[in-house]
C-alpha atoms as a PDB file:
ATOM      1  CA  UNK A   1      29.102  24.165  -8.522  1.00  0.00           C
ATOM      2  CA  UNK A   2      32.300  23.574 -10.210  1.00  0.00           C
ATOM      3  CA  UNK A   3      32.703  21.326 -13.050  1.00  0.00           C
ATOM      4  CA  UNK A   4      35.388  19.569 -14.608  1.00  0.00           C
ATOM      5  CA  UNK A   5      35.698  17.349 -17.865  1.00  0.00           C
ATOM      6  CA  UNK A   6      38.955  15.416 -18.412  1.00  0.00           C
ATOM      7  CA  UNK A   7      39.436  13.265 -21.885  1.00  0.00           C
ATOM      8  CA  UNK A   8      42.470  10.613 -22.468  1.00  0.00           C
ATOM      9  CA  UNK A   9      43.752  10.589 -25.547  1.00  0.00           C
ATOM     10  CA  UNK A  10      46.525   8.691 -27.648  1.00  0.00           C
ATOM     11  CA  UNK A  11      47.914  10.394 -30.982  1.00  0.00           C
ATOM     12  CA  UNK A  12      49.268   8.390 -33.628  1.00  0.00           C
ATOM     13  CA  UNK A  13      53.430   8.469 -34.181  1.00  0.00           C
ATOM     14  CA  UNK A  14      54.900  11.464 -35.355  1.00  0.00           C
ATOM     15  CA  UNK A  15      51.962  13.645 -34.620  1.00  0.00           C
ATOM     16  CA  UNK A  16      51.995  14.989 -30.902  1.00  0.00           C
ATOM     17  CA  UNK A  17      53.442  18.798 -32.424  1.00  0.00           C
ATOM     18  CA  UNK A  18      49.856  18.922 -34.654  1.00  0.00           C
ATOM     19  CA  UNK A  19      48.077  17.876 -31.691  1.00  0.00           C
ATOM     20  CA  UNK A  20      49.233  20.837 -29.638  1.00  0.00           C
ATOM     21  CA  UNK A  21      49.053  22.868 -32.178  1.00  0.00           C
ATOM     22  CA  UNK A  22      45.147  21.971 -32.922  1.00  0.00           C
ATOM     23  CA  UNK A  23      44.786  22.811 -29.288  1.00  0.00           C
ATOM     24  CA  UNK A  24      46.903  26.416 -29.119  1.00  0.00           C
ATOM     25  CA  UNK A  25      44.853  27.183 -31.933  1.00  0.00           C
ATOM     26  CA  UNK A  26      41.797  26.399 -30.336  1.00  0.00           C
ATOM     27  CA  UNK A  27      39.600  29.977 -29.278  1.00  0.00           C
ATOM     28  CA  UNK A  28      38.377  28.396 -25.233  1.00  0.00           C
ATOM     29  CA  UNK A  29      37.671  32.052 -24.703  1.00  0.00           C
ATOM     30  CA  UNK A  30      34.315  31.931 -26.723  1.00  0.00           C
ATOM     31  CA  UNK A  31      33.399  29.004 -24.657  1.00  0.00           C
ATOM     32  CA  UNK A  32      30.765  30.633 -22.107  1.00  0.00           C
ATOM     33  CA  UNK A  33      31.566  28.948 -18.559  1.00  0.00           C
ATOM     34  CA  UNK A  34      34.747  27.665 -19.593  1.00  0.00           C
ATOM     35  CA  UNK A  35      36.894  28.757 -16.944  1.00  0.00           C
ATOM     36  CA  UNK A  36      40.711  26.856 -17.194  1.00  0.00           C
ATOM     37  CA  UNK A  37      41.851  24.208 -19.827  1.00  0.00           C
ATOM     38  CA  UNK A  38      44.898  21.908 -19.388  1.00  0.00           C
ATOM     39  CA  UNK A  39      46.344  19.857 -21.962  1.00  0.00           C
ATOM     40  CA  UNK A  40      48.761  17.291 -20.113  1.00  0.00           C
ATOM     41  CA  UNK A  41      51.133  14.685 -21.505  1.00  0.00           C
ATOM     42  CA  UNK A  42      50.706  11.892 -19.217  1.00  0.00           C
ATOM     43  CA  UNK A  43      53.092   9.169 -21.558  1.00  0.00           C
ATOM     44  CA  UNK A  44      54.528   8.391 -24.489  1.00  0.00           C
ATOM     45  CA  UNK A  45      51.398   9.792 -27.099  1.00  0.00           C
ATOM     46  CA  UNK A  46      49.400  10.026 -24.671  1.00  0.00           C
ATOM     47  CA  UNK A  47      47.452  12.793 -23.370  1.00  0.00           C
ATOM     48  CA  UNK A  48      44.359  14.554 -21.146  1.00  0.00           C
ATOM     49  CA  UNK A  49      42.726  17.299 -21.881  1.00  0.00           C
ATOM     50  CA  UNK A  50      41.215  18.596 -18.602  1.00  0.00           C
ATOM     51  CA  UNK A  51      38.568  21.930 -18.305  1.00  0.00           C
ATOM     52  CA  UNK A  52      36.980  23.545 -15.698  1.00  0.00           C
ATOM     53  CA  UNK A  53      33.594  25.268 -15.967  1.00  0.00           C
ATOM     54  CA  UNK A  54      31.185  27.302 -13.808  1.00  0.00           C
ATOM     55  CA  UNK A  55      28.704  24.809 -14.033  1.00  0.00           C
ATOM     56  CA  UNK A  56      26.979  22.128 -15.675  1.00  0.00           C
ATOM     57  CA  UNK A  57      24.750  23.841 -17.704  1.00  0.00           C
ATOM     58  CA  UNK A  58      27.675  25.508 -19.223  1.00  0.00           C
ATOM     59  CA  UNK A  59      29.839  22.428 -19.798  1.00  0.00           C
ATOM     60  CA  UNK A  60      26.844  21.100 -21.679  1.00  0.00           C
ATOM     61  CA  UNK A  61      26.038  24.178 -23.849  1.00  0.00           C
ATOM     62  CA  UNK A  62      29.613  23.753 -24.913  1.00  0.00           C
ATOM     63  CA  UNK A  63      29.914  20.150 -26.534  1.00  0.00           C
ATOM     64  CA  UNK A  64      28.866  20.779 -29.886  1.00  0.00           C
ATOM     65  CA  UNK A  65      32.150  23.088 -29.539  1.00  0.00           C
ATOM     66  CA  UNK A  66      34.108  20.574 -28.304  1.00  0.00           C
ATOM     67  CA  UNK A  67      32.759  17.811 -30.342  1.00  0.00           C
ATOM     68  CA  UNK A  68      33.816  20.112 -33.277  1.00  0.00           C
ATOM     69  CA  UNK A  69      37.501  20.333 -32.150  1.00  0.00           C
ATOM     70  CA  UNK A  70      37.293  16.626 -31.466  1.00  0.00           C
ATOM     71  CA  UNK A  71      36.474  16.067 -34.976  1.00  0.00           C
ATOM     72  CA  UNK A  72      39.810  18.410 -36.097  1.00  0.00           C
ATOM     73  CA  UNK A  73      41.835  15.546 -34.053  1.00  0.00           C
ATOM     74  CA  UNK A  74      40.316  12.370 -34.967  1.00  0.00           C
ATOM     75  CA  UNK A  75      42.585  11.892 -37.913  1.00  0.00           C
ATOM     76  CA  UNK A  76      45.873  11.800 -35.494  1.00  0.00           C
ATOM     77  CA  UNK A  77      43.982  10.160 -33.065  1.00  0.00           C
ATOM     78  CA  UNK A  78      44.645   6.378 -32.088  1.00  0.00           C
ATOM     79  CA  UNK A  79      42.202   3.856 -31.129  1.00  0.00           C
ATOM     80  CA  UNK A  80      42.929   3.105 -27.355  1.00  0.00           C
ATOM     81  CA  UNK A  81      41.528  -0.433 -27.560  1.00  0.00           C
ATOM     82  CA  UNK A  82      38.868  -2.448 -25.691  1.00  0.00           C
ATOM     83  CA  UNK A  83      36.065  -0.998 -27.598  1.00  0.00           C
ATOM     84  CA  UNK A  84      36.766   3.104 -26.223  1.00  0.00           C
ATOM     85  CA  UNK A  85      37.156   4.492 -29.508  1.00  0.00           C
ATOM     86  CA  UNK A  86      39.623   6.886 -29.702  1.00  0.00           C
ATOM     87  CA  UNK A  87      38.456   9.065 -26.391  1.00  0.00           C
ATOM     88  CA  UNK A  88      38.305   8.008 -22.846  1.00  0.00           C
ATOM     89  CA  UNK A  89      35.863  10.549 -21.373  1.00  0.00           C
ATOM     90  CA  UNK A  90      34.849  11.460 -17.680  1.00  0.00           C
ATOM     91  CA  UNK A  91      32.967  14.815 -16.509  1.00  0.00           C
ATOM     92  CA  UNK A  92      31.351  16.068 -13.431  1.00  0.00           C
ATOM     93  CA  UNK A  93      31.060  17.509 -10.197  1.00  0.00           C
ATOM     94  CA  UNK A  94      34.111  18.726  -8.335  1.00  0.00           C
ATOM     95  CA  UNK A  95      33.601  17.197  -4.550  1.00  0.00           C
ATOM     96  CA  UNK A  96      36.501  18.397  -3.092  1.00  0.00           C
ATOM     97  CA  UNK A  97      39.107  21.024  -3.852  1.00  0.00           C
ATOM     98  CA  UNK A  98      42.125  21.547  -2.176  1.00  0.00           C
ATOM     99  CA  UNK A  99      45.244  24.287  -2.466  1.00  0.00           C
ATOM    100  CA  UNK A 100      44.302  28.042  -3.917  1.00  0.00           C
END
């Protein structure tokens, strides 16, 4: 079944070009299961990062990958408060999928 992960994140001023270019620079094709990645500004700073995989075993193989990007970020990153740390992250399931 399909998975999807989706992350919130808030860059500090001045850096939202480094942030997308961290991510174009990113290689998601070596990541087995990964199927589609988003990055979408949602505000001012403020971003998700949204992927789709085959499944939940593969979404979990790749972490340490992702973790390892993560850690290219967390300099530009800003804390988003209210004890989250500086990623507000979800992940599962897809129960319903609508459109093509």
């Amino acid at each position: 079944m399909t998975v999807m992960n989706v992350v919130h994140m808030r860059v500090k001023p001045g850096q939202e070009a480094e942030y997308i270019r961290l991510h174009k620079d990113l290689d998601v094709s070596s990541w087995q299961g990964g199927r589609n990645f988003w990055l979408v500004k949602t505000g001012e700073r403020s971003f998700i990062v949204v992927g789709e995989w085959a499944d939940m075993d593969a979404m979990v193989a790749a972490r340490p990958m992702m973790i390892a990007s993560l850690d290219k970020l967390r300099p530009i990153l800003e804390d988003l408060g209210g004890g989250r740390g500086v990623t507000e992250p979800y992940s599962g399931e897809v129960a319903l999928h609508l459109g093509g």
